[in-house]
C-alpha atoms as a PDB file:
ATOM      1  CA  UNK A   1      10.700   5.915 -38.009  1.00  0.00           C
ATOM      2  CA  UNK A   2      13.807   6.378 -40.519  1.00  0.00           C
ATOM      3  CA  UNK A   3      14.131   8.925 -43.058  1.00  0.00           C
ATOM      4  CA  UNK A   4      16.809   9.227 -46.063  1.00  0.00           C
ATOM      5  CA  UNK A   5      17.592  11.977 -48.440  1.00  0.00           C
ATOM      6  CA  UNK A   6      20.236  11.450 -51.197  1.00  0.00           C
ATOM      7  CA  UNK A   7      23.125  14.408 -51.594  1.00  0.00           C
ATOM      8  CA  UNK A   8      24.042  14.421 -55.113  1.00  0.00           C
ATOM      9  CA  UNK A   9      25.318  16.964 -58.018  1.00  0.00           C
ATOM     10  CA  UNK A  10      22.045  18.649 -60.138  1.00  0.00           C
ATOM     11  CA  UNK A  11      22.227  17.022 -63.494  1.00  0.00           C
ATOM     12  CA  UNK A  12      22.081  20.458 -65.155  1.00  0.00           C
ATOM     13  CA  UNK A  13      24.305  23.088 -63.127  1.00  0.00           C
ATOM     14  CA  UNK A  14      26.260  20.672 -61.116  1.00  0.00           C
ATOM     15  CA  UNK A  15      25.560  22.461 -57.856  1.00  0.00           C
ATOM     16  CA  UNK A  16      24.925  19.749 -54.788  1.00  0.00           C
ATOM     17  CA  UNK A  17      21.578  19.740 -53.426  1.00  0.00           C
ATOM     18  CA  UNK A  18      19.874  16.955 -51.475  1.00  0.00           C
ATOM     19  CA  UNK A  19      16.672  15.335 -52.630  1.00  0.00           C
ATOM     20  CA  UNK A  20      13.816  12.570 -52.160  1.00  0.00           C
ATOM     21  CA  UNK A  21      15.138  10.494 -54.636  1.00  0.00           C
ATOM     22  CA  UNK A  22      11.522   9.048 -55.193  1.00  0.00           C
ATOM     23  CA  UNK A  23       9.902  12.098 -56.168  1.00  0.00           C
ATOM     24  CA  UNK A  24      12.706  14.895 -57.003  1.00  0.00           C
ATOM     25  CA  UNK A  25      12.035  16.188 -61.079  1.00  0.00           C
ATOM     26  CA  UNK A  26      14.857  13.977 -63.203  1.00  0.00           C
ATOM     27  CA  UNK A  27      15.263  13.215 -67.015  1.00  0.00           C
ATOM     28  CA  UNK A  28      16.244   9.962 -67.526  1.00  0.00           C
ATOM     29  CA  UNK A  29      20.354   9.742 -69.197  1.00  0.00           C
ATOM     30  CA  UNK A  30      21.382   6.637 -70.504  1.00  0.00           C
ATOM     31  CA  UNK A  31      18.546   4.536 -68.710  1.00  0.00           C
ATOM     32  CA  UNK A  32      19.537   6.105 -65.749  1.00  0.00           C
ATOM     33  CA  UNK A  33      17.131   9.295 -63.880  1.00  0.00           C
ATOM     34  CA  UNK A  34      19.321  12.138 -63.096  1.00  0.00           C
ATOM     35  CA  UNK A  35      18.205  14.627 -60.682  1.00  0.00           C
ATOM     36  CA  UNK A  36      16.954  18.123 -61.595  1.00  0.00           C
ATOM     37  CA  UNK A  37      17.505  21.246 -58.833  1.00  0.00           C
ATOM     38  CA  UNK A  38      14.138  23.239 -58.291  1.00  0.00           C
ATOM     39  CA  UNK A  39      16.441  26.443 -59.632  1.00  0.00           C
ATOM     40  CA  UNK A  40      17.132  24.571 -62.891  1.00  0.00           C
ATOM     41  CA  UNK A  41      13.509  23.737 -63.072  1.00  0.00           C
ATOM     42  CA  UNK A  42      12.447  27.078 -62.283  1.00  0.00           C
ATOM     43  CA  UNK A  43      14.592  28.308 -65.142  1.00  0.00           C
ATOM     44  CA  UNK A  44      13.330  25.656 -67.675  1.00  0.00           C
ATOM     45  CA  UNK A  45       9.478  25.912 -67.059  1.00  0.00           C
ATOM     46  CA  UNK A  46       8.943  29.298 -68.734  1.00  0.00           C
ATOM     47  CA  UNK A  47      10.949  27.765 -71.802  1.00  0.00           C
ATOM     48  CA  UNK A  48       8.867  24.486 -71.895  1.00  0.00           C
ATOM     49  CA  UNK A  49       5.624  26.753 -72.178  1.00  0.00           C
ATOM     50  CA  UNK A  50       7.482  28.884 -74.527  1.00  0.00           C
ATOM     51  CA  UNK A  51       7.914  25.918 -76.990  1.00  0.00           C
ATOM     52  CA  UNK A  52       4.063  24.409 -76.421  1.00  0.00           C
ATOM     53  CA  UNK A  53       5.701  21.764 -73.726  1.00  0.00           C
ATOM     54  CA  UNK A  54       3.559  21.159 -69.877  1.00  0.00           C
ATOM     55  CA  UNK A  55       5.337  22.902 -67.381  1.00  0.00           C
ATOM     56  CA  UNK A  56       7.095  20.252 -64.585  1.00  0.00           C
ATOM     57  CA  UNK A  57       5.345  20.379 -61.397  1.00  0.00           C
ATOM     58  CA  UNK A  58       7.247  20.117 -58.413  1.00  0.00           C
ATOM     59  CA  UNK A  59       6.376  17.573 -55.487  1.00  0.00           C
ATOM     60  CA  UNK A  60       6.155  19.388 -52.602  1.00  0.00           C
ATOM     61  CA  UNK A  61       8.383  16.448 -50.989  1.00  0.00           C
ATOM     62  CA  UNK A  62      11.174  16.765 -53.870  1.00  0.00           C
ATOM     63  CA  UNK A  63      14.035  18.277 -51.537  1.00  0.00           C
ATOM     64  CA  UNK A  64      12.555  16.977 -48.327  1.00  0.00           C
ATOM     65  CA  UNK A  65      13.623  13.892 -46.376  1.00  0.00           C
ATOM     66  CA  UNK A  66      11.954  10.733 -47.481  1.00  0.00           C
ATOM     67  CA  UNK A  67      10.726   8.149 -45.380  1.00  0.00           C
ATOM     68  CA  UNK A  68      12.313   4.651 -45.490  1.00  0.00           C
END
């Protein structure tokens, strides 16, 4: 059995993380999904109910390995 996980920049604050690039949160930029940080969702969510918007749920396999 093989597993991946991408290591990439968060869209929002920059900071690297690694991620399940099949289920991490991501808006898409250009046609292209950029990945979203659980912190920089976590800071987001109470805005999006703020303004009347879902909160975004977070897989629980977001920022775990995926398998291939």
């Amino acid at each position: 059995m093989a597993y991946m996980m991408i290591m990439g920049p968060c869209y929002c604050c920059k900071q690297l993380m690694s991620y399940n690039p099949n289920t991490v949160p991501s808006i898409p930029i250009d046609g292209v999904r950029q990945a979203i940080c659980r912190t920089c969702i976590e800071v987001a969510n109470p805005k999006r109910i703020e303004n009347g918007l879902p909160p975004v749920v977070i897989d629980p396999t977001a920022y775990e390995p995926a398998e291939c």
